[in-house]
C-alpha atoms as a PDB file:
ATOM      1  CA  UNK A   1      11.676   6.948   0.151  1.00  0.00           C
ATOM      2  CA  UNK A   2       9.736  10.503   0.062  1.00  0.00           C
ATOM      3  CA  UNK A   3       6.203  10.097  -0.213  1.00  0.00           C
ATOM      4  CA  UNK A   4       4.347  11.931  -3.518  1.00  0.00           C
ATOM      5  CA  UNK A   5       1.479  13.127  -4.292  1.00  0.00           C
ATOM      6  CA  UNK A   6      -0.168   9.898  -6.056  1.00  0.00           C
ATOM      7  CA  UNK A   7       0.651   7.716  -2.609  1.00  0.00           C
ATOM      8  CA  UNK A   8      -1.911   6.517  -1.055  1.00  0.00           C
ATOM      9  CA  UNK A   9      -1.402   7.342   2.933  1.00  0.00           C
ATOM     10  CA  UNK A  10      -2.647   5.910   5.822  1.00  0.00           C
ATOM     11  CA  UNK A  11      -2.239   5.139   9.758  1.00  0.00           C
ATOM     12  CA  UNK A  12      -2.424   1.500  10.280  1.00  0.00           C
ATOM     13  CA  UNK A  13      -1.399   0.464  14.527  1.00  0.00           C
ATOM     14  CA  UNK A  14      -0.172   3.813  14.894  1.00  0.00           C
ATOM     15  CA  UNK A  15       2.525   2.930  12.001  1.00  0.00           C
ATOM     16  CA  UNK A  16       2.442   5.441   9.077  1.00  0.00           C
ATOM     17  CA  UNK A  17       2.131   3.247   6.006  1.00  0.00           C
ATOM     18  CA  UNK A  18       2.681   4.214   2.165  1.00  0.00           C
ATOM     19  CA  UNK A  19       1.959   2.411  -0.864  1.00  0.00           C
ATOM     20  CA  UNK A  20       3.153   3.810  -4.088  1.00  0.00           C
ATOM     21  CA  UNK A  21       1.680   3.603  -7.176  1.00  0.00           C
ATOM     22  CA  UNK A  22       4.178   0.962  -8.551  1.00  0.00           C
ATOM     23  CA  UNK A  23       3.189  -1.806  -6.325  1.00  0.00           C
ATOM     24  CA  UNK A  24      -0.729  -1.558  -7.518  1.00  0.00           C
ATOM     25  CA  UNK A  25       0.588  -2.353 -10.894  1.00  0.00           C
ATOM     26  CA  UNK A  26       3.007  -5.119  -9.984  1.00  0.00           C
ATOM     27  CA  UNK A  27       0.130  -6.825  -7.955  1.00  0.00           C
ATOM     28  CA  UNK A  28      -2.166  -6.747 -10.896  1.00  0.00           C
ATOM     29  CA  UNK A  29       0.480  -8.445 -12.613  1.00  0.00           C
ATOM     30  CA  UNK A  30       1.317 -11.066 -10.304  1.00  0.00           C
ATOM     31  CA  UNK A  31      -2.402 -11.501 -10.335  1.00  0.00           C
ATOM     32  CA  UNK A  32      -2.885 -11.604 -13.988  1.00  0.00           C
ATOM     33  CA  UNK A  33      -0.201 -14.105 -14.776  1.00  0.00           C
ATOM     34  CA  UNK A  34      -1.361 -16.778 -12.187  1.00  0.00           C
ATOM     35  CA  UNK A  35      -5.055 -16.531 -13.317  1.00  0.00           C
ATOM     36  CA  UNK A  36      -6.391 -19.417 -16.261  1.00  0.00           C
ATOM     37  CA  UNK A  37      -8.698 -18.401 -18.514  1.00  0.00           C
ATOM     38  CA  UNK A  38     -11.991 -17.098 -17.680  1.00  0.00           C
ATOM     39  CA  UNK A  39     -15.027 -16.503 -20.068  1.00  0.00           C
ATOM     40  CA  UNK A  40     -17.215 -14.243 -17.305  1.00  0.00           C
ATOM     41  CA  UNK A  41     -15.280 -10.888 -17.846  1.00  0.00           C
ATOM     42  CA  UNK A  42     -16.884  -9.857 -14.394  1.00  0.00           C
ATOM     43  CA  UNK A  43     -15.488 -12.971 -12.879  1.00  0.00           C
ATOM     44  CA  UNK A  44     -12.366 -12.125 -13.848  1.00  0.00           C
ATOM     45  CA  UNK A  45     -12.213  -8.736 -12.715  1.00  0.00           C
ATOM     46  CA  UNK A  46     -13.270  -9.602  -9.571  1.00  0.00           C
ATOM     47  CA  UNK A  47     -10.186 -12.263  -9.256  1.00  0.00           C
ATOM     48  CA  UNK A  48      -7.754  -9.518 -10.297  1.00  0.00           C
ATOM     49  CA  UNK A  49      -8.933  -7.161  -7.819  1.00  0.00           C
ATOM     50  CA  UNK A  50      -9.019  -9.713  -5.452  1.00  0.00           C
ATOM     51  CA  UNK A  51      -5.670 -11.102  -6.220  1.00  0.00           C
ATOM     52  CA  UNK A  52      -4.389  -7.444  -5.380  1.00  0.00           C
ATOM     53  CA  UNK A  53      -6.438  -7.364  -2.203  1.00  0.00           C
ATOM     54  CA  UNK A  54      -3.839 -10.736  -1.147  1.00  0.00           C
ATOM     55  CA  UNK A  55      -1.124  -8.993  -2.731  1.00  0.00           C
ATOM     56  CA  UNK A  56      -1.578  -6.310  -0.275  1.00  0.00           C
ATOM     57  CA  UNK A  57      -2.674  -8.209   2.724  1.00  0.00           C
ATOM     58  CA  UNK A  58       0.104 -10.575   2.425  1.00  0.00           C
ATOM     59  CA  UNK A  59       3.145  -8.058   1.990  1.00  0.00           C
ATOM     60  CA  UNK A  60       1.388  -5.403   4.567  1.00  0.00           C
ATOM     61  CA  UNK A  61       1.438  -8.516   6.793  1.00  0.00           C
ATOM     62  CA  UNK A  62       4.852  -9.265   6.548  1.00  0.00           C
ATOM     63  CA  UNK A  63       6.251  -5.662   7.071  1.00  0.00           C
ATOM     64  CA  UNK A  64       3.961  -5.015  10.432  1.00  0.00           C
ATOM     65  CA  UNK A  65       6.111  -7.964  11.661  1.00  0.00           C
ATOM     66  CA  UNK A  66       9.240  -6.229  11.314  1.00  0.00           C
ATOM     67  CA  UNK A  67       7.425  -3.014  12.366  1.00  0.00           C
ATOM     68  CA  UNK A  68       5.844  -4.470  15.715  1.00  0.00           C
ATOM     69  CA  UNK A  69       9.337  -5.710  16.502  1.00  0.00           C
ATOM     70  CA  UNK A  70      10.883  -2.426  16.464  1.00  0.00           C
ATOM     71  CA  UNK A  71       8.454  -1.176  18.280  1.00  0.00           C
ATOM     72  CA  UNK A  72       8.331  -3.790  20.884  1.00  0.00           C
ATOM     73  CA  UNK A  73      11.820  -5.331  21.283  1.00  0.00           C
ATOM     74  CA  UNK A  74      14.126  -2.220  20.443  1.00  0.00           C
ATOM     75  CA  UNK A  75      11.380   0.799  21.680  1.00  0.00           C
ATOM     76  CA  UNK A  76      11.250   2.343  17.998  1.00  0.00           C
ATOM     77  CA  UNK A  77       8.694   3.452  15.660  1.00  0.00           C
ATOM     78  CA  UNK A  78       9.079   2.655  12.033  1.00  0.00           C
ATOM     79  CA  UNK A  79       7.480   3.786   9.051  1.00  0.00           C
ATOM     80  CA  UNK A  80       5.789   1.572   6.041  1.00  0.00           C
ATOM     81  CA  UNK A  81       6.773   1.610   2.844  1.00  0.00           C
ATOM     82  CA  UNK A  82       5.202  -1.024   0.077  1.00  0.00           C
ATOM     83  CA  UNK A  83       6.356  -0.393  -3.216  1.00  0.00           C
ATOM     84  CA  UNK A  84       7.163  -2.185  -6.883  1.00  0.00           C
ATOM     85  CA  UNK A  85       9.437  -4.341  -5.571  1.00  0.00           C
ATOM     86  CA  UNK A  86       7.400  -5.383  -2.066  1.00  0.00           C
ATOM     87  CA  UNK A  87       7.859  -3.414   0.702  1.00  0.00           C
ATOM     88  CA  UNK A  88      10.249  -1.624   3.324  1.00  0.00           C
ATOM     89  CA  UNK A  89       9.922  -1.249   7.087  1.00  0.00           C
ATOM     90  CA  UNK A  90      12.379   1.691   8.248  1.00  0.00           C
ATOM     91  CA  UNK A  91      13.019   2.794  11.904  1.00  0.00           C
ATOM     92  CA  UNK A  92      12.195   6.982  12.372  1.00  0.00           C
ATOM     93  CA  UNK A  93      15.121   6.898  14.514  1.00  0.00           C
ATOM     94  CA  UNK A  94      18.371   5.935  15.102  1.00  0.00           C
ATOM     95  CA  UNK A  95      17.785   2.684  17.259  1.00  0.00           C
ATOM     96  CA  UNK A  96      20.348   0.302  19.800  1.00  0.00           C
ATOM     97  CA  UNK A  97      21.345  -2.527  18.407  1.00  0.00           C
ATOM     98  CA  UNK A  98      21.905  -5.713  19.723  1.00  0.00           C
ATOM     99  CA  UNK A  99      25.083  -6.890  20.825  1.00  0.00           C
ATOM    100  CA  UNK A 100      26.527 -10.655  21.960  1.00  0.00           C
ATOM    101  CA  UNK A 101      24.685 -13.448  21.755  1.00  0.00           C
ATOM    102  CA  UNK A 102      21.402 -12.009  22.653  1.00  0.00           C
ATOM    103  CA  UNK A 103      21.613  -9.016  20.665  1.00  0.00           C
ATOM    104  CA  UNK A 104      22.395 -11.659  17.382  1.00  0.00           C
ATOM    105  CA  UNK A 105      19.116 -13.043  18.182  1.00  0.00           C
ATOM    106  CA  UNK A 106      16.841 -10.071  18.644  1.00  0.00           C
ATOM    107  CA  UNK A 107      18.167  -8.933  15.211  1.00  0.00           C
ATOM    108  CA  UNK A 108      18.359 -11.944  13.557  1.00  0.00           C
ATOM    109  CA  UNK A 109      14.640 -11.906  14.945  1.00  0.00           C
ATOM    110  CA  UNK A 110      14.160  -8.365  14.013  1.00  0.00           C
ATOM    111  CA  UNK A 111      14.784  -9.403   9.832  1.00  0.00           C
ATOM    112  CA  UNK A 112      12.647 -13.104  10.950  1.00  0.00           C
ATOM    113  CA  UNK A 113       9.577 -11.003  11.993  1.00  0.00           C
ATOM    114  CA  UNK A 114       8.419 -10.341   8.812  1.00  0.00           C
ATOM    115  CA  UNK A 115       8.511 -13.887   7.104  1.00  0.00           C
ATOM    116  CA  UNK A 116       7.075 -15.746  10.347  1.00  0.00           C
ATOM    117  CA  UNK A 117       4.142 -12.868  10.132  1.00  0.00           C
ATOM    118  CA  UNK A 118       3.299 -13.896   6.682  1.00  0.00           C
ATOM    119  CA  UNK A 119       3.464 -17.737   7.612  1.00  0.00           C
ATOM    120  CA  UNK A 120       0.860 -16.930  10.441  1.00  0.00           C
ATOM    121  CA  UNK A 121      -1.253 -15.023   7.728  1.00  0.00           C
ATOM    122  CA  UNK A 122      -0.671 -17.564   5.448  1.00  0.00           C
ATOM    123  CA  UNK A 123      -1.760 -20.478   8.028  1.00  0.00           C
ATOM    124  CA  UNK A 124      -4.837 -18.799   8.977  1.00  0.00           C
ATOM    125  CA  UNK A 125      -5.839 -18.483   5.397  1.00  0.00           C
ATOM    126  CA  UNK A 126      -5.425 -22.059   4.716  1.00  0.00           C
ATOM    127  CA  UNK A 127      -7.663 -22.728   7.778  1.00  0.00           C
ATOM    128  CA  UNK A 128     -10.081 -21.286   6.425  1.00  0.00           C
ATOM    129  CA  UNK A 129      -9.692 -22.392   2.905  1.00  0.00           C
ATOM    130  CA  UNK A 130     -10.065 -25.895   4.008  1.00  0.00           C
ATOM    131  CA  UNK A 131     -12.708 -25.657   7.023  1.00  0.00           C
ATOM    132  CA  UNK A 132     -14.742 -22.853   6.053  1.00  0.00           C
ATOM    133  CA  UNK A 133     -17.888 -23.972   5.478  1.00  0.00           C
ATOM    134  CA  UNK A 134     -18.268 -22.977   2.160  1.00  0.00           C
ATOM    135  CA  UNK A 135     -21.487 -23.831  -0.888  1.00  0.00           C
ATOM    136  CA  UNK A 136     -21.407 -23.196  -4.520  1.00  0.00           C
ATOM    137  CA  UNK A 137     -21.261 -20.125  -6.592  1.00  0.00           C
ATOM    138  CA  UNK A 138     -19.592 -17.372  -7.910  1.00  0.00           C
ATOM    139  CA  UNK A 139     -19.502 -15.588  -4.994  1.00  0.00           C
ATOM    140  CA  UNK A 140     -17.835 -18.683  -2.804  1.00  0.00           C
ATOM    141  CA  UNK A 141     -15.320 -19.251  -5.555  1.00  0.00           C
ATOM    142  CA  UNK A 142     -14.107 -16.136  -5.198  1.00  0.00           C
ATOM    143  CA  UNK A 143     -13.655 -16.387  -1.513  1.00  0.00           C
ATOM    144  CA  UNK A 144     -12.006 -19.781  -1.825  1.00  0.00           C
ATOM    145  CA  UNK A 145      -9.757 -18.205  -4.652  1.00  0.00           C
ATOM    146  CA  UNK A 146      -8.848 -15.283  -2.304  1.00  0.00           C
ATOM    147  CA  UNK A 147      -7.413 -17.175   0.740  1.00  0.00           C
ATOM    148  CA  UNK A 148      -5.796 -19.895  -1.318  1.00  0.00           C
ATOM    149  CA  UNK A 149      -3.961 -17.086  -3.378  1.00  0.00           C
ATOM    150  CA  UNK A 150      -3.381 -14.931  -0.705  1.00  0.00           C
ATOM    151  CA  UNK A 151      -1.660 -18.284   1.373  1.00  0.00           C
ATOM    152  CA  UNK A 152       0.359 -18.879  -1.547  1.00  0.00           C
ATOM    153  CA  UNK A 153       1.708 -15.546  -1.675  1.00  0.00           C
ATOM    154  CA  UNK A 154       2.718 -15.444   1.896  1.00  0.00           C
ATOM    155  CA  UNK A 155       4.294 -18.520   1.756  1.00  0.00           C
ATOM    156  CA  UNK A 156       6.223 -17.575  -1.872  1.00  0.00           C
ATOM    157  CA  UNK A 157       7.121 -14.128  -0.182  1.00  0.00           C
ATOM    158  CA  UNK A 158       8.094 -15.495   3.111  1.00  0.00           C
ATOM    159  CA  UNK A 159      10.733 -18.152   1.395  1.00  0.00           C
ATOM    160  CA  UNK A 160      12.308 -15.555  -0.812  1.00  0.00           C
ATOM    161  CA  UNK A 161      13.042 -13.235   1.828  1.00  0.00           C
ATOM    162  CA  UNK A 162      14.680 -15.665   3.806  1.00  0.00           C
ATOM    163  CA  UNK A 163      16.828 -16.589   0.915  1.00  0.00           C
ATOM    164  CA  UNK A 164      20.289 -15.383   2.408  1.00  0.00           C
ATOM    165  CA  UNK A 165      20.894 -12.460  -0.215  1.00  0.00           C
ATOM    166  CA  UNK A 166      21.567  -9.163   1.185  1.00  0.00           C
ATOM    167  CA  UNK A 167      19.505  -6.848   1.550  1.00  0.00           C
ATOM    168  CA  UNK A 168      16.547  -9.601   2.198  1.00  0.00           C
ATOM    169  CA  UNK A 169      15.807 -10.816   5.271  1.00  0.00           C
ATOM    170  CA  UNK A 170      17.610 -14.013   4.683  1.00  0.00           C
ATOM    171  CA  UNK A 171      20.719 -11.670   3.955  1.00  0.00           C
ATOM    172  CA  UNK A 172      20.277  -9.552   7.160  1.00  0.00           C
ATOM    173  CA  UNK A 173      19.897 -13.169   9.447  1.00  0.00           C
ATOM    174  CA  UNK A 174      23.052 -14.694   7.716  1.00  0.00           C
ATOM    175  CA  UNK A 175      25.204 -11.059   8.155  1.00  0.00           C
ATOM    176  CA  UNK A 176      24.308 -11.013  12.478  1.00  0.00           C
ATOM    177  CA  UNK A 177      25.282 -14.404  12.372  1.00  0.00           C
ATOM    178  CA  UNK A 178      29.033 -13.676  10.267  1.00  0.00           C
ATOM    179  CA  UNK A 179      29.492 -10.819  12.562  1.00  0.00           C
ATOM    180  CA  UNK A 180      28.763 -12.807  16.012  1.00  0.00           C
ATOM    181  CA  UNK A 181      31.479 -15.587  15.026  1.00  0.00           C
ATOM    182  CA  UNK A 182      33.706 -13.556  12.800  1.00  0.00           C
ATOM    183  CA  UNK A 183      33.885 -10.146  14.181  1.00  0.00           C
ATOM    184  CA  UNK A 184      35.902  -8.654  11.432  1.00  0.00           C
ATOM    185  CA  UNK A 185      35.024 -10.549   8.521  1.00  0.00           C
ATOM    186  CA  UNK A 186      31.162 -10.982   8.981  1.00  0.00           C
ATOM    187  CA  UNK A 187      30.183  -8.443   6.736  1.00  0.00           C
ATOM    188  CA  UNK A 188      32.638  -9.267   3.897  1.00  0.00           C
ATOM    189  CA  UNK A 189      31.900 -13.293   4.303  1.00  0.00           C
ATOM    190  CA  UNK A 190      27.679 -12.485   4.659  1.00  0.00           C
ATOM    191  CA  UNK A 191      28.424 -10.158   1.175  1.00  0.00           C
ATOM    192  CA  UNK A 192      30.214 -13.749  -0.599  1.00  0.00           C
ATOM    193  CA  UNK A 193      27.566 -16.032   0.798  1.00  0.00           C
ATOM    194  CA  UNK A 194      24.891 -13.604  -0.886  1.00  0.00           C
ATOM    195  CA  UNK A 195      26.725 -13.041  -4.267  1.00  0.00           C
ATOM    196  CA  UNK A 196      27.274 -16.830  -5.096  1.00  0.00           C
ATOM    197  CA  UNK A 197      23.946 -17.776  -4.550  1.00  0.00           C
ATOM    198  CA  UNK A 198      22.351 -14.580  -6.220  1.00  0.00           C
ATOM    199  CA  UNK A 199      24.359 -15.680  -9.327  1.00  0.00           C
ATOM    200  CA  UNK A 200      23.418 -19.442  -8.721  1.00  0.00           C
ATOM    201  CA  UNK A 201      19.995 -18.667  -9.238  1.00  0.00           C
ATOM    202  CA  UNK A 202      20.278 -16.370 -11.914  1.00  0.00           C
ATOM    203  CA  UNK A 203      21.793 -19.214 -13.719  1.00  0.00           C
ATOM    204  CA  UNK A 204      19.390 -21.573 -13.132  1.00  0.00           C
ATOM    205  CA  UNK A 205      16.331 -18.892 -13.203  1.00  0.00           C
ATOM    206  CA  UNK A 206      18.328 -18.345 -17.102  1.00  0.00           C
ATOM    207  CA  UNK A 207      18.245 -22.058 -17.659  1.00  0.00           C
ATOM    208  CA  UNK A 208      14.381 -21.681 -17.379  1.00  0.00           C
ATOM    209  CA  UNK A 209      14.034 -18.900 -19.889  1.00  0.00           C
ATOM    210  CA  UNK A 210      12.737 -16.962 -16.043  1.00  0.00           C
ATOM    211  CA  UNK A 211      14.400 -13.712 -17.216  1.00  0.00           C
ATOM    212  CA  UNK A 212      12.588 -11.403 -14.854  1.00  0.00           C
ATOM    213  CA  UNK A 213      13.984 -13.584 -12.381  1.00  0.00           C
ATOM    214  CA  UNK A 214      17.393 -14.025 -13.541  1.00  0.00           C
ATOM    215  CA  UNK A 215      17.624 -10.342 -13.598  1.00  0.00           C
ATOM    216  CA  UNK A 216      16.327  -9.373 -10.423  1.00  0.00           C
ATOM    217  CA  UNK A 217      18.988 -12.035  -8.678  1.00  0.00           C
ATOM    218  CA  UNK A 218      21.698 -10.677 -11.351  1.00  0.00           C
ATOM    219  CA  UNK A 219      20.870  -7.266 -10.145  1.00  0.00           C
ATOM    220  CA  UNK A 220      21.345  -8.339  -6.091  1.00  0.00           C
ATOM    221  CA  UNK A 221      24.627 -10.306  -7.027  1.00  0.00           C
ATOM    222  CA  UNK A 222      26.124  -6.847  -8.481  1.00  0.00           C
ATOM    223  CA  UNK A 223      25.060  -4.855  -5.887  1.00  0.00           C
ATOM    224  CA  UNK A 224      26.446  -7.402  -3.337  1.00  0.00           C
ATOM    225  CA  UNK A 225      29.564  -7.114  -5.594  1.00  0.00           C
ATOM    226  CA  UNK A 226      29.574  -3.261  -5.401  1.00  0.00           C
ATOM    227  CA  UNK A 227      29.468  -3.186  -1.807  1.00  0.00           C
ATOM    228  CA  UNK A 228      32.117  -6.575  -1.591  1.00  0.00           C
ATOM    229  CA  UNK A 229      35.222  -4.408  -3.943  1.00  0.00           C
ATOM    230  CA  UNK A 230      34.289  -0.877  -2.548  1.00  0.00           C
ATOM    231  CA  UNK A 231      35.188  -2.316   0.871  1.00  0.00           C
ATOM    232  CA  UNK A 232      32.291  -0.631   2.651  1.00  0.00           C
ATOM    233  CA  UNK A 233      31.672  -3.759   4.954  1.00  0.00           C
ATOM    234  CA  UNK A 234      35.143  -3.010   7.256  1.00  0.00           C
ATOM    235  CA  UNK A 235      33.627  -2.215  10.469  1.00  0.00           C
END
């Protein structure tokens, strides 16, 4: 991912983060579509921009996780990427990885990272949400709205990346643990594992008129399919 001109660019723990254009708009989305209907217009502005500000929080969250482990457990730096489609944590250089038993677990932990950061974020926002002392008004509505939205995103965002599709988290935990019992076949019985329940969920996503979903786990099922027939996985 090359940055462009209409990135926005930043230093954030002495990891070089990027957010691209595309995931401003999908967070106003995500926003819009879980909002009711509000008569204050300013009200509701301030809930959409808020509901980005989670957006962000939450997904940054989850991909210093990954990032501090690189840093930490394998002696990398990483870059951050967050995007249309959530975000991307990518090593600057080519990194050792784990092998045996303890090397399954510090990458197994590596892809874990991420999700467990977001369940800590998402924690401390309920916390709050529930013992901040809090009175009435706009403005405290809008507080209350922003960590109870930005807890439910966490949580939403940690789940589906531990869903064990490749190339999610889930999908990167399930492959270490193929490849630490079955050697030679790891890859190719991780790639089946992700494919059947990609296309389970598309079904039942489909059953539920969820089209955006059914095509976004359509989409990982092919890919997984892609990479299952061109026999990339033989190690």
């Amino acid at each position: 991912m090359q940055p462009t001109s209409n990135d926005i660019s930043f230093n954030l723990f002495g990891f070089s983060t990027t957010i691209q254009p595309f995931f401003w708009l999908i967070a106003a989305i995500l926003t819009v579509l879980h909002l009711e209907k509000i008569d204050d217009m300013h009200i509701w502005i301030a809930q959409i921009l808020l509901g980005m500000t989670g957006v962000l929080l939450s997904i940054l969250v989850h991909e210093l996780g990954h990032a501090f482990v690189f840093r930490h457990v394998f002696h990398t730096e990483s870059i951050i990427f967050l995007h249309g489609f959530g975000g991307a944590t990518m090593p600057t250089q080519h990194y050792r990885r784990g092998f045996g038993f303890t090397g399954m677990i510090a990458n197994c932990f590596l892809s874990f990272a991420g999700p467990l950061a977001g369940f800590l974020l998402a924690f401390s926002m309920l916390v709050l949400y529930f013992f901040l002392p809090m009175g009435n008004g706009d403005a405290a509505s809008l507080v209350m709205f922003f960590l109870y939205w930005t807890a439910q995103i966490s949580i939403i965002w940690g789940i589906f990346n531990l869903l064990p599709i490749y190339p999610m988290d889930g999908g990167h935990i399930f492959r270490e643990f193929f490849l630490f019992f079955f050697p030679w076949q790891g890859v190719k019985y991780s790639l089946v594992l992700s494919i059947t329940v990609a296309a389970v969920l598309a079904v039942i996503a489909l059953q539920y008129q969820s089209f955006f979903i059914t095509f976004l786990f359509g989409c990982f099922a092919y890919q997984n399919y892609q990479e299952l027939t061109l026999g990339s996985f033989r190690r």
